[in-house]
C-alpha atoms as a PDB file:
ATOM      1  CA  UNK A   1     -24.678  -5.029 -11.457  1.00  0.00           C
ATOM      2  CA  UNK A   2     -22.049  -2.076 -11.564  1.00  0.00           C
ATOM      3  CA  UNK A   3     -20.319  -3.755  -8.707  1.00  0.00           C
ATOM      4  CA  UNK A   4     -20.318  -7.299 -10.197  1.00  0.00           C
ATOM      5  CA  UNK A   5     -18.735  -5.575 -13.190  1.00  0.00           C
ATOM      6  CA  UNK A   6     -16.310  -3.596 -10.761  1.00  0.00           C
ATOM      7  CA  UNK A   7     -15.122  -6.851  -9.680  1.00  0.00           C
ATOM      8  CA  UNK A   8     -14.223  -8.421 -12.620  1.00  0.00           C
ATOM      9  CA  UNK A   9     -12.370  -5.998 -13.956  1.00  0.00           C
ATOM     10  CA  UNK A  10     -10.365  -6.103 -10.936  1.00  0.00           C
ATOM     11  CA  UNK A  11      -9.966  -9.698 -11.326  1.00  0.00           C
ATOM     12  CA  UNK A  12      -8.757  -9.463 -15.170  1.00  0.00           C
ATOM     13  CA  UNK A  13      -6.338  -7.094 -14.446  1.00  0.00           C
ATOM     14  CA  UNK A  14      -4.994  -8.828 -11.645  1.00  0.00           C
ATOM     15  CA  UNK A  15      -4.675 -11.831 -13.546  1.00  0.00           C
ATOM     16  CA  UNK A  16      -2.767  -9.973 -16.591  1.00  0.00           C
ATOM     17  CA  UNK A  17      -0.672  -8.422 -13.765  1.00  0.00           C
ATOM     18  CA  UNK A  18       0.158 -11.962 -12.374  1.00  0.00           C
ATOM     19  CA  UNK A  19       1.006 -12.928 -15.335  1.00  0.00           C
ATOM     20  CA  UNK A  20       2.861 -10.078 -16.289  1.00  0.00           C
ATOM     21  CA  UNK A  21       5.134 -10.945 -13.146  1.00  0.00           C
ATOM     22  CA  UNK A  22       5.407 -15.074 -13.959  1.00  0.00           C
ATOM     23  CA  UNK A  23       6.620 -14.062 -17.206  1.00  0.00           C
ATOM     24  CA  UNK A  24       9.264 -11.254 -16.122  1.00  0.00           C
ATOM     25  CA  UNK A  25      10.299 -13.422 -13.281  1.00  0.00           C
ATOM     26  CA  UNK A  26       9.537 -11.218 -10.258  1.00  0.00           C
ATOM     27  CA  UNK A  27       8.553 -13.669  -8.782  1.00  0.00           C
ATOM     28  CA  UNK A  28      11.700 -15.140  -8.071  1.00  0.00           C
ATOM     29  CA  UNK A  29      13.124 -13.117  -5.041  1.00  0.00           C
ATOM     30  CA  UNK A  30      16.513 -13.985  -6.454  1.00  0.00           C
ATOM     31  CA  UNK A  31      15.856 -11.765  -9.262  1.00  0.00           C
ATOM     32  CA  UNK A  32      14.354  -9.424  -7.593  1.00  0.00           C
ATOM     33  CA  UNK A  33      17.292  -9.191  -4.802  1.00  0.00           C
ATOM     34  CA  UNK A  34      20.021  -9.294  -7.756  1.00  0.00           C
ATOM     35  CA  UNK A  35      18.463  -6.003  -8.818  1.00  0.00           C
ATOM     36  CA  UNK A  36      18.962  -4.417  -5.498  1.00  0.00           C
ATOM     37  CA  UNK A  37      22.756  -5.944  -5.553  1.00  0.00           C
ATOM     38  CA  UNK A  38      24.619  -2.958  -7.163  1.00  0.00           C
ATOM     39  CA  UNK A  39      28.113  -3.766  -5.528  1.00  0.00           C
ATOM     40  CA  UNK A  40      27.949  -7.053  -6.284  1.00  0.00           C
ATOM     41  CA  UNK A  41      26.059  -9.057  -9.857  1.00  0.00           C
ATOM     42  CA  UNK A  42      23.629  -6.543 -10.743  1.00  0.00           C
ATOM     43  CA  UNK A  43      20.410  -7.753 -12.462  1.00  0.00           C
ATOM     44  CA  UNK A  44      18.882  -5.270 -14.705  1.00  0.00           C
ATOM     45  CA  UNK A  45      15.679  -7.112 -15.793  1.00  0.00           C
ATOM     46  CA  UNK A  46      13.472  -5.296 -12.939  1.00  0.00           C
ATOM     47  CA  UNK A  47      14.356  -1.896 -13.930  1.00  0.00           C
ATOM     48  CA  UNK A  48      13.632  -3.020 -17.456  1.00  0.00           C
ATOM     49  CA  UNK A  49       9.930  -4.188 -15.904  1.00  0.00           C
ATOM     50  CA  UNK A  50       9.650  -0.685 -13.747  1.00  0.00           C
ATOM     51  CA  UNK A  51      10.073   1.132 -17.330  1.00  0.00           C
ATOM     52  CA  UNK A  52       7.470  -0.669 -18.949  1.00  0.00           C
ATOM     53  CA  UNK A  53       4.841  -0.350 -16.512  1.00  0.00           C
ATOM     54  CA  UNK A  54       6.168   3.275 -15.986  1.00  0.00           C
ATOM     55  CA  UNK A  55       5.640   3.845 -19.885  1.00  0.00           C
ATOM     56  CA  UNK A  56       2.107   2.011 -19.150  1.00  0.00           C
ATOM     57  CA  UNK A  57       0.613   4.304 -16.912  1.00  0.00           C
ATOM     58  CA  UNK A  58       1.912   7.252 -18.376  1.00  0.00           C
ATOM     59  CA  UNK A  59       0.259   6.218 -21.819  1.00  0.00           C
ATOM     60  CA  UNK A  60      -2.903   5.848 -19.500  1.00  0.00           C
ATOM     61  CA  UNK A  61      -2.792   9.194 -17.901  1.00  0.00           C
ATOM     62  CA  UNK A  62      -2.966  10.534 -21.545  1.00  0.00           C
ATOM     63  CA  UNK A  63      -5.625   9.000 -22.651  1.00  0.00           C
ATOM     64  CA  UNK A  64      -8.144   8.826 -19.810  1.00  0.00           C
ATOM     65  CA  UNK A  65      -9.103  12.097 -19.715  1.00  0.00           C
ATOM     66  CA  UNK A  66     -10.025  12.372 -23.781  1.00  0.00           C
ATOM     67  CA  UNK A  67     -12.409   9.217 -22.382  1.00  0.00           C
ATOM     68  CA  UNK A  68     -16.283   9.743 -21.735  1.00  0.00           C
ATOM     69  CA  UNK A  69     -18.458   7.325 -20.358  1.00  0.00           C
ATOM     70  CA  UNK A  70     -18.939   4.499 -17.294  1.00  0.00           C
ATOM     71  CA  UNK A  71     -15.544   3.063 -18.417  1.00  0.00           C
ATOM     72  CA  UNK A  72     -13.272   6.074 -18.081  1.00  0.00           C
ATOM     73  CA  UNK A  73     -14.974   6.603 -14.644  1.00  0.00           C
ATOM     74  CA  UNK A  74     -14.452   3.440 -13.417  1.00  0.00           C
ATOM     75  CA  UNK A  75     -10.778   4.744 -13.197  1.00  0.00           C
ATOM     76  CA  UNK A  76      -9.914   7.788 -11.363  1.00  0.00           C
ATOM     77  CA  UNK A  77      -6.415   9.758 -10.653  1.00  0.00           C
ATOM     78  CA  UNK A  78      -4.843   9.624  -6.805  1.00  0.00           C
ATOM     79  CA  UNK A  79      -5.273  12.847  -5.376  1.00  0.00           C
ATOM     80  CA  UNK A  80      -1.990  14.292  -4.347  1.00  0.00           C
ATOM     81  CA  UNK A  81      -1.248  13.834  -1.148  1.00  0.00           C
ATOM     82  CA  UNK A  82       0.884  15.526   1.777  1.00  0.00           C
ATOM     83  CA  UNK A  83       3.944  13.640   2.147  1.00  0.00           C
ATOM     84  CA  UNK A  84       4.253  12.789   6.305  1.00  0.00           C
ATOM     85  CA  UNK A  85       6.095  10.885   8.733  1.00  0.00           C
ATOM     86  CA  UNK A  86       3.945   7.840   8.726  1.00  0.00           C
ATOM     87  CA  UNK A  87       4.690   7.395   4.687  1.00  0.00           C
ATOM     88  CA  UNK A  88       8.053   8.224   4.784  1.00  0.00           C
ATOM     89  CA  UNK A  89       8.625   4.902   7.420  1.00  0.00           C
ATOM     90  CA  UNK A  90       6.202   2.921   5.763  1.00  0.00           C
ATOM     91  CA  UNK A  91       8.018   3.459   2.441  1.00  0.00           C
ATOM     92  CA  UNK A  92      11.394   2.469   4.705  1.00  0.00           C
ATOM     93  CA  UNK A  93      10.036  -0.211   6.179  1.00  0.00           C
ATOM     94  CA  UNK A  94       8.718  -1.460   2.927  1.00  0.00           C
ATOM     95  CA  UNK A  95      11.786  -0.883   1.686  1.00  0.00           C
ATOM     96  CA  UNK A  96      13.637  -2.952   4.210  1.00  0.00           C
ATOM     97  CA  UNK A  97      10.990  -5.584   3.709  1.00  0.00           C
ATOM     98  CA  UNK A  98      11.644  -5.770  -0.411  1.00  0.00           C
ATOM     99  CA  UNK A  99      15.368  -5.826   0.549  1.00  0.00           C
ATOM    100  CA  UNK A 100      15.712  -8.565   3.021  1.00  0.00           C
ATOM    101  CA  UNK A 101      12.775 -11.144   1.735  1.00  0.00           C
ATOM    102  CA  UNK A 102      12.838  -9.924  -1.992  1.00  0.00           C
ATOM    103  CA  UNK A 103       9.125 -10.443  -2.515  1.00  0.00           C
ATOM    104  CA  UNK A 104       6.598  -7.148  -2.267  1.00  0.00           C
ATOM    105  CA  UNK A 105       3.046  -7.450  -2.218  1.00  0.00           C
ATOM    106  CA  UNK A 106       1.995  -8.129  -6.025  1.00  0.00           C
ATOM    107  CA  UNK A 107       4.532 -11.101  -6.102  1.00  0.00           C
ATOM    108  CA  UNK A 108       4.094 -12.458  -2.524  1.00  0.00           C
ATOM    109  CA  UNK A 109       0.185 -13.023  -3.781  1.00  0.00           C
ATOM    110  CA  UNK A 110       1.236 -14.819  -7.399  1.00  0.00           C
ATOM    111  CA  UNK A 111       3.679 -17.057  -5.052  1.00  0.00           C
ATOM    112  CA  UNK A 112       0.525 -18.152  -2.830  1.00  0.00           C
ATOM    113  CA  UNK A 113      -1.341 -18.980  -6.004  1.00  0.00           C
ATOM    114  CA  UNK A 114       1.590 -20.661  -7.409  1.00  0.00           C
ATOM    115  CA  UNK A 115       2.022 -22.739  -3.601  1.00  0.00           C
ATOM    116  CA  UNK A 116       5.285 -21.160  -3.434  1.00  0.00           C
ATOM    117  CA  UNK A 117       6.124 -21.596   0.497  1.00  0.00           C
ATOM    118  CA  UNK A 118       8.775 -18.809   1.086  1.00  0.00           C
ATOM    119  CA  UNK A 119       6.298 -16.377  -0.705  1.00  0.00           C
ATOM    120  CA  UNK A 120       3.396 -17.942   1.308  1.00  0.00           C
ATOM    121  CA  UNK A 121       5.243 -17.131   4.314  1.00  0.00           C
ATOM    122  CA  UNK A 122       6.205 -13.205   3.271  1.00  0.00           C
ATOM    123  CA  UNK A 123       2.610 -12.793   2.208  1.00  0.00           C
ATOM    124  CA  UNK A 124       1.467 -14.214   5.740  1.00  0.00           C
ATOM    125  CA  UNK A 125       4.064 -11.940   7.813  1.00  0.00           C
ATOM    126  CA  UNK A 126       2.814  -8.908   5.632  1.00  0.00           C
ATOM    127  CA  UNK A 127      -0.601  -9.289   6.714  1.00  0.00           C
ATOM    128  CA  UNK A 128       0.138  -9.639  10.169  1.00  0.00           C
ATOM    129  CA  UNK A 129       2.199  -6.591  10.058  1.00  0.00           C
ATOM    130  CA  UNK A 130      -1.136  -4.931   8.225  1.00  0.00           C
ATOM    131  CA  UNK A 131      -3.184  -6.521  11.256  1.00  0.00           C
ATOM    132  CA  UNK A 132      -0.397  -5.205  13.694  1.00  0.00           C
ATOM    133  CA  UNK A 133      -1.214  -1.323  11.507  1.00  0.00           C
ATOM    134  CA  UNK A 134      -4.984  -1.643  11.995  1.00  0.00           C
ATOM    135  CA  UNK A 135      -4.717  -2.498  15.545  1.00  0.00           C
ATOM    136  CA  UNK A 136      -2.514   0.315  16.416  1.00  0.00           C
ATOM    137  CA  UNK A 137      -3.844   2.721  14.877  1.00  0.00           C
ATOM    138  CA  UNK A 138      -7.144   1.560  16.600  1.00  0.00           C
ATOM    139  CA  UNK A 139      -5.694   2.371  19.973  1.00  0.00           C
ATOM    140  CA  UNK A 140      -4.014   5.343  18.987  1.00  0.00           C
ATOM    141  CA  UNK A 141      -7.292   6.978  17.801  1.00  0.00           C
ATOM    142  CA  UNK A 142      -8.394   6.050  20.943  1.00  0.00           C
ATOM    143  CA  UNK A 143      -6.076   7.570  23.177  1.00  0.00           C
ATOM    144  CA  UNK A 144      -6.341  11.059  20.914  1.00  0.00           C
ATOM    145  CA  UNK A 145     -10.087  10.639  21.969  1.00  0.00           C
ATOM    146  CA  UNK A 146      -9.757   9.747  25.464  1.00  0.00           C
ATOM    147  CA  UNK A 147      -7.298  12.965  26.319  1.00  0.00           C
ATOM    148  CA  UNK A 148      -9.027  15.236  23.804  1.00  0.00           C
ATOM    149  CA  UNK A 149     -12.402  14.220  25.883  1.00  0.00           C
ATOM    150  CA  UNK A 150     -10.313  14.535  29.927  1.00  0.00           C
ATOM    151  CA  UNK A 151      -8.733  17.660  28.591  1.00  0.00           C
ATOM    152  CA  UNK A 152     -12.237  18.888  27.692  1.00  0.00           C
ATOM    153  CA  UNK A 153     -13.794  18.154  30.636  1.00  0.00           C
ATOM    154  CA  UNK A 154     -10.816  19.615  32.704  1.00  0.00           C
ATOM    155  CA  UNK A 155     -11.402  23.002  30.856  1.00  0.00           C
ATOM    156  CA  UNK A 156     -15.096  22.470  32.151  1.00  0.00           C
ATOM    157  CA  UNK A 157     -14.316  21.232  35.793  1.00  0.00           C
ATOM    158  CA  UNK A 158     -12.242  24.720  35.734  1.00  0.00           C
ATOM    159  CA  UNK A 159     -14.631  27.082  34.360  1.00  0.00           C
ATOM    160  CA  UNK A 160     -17.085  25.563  37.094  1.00  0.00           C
ATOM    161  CA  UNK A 161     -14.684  26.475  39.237  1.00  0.00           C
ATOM    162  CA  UNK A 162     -13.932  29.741  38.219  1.00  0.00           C
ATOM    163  CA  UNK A 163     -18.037  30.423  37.919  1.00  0.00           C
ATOM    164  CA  UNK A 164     -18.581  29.415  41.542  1.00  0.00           C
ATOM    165  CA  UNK A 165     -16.094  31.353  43.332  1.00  0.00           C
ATOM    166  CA  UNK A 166     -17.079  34.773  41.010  1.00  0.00           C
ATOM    167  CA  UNK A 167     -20.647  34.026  42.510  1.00  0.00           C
END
């Protein structure tokens, strides 16, 4: 039941957040790309959003803790993390991304539900790319494991060796 009830929350708030967007425009990756245009006619509205969800969360982070219960723990802080390579070029290349197409994740999704095509095609090339993540990181974990497990058993071929000509 807690799960069912998991979901749906999940689902209401990313419904108000889709909403949210269709209202503010960000769905429009002419807005969105007018914003990152500071040279040239520089749209303010998405900076206006950023603020407002900014002032959002930080109203939240007040008031969660002073909250008891199943509902206050069905929320829970990010733990802060190291910052590494690997998030420093995601954030680039997501970055890049949001630059050239003008559509990030939360709006790419609200354009597939709204049959947009252009967002339809952003949201499929970001889940290849998230395919093209999983599947390297698959064989990279695999080749830590494969020369962690040779140099292992090097070590023990030589202290075999060392063992039999000490006899």
């Amino acid at each position: 039941m807690a799960g069912w009830r998991s979901a749906a929350l999940g689902l209401v708030c990313g419904l108000i957040f889709a909403v949210g967007l269709v209202l503010a425009g960000m769905t429009d990756p002419a807005r969105v790309l007018g914003f990152l245009d500071f040279a040239g006619d520089w749209d303010p509205r998405l900076a206006l959003v950023m603020l407002g969800a900014v002032g959002v969360h930080f109203t939240w982070l007040r008031l969660a803790p002073r909250w008891q219960g199943p509902a206050a723990q069905a929320f829970s802080l990010a733990p802060h993390a190291r910052v590494t390579g690997s998030l420093v070029l995601g954030a680039a290349l997501f970055g890049i991304g949001w630059g050239i197409a003008g559509y990030c994740p939360g709006p790419a999704v609200v354009s597939v539900g709204l049959g947009v095509r252009q967002g339809t095609l952003f949201f499929a090339a970001m889940l290849g790319g998230m395919l093209l993540f999983q599947a390297l990181s698959v064989l990279r974990s695999d080749d830590s494991r494969n020369s962690r497990s040779s140099h292992d058993s090097r070590e023990s071929d030589d202290s075999r060796d060392y063992a039999s000509r000490s006899a």
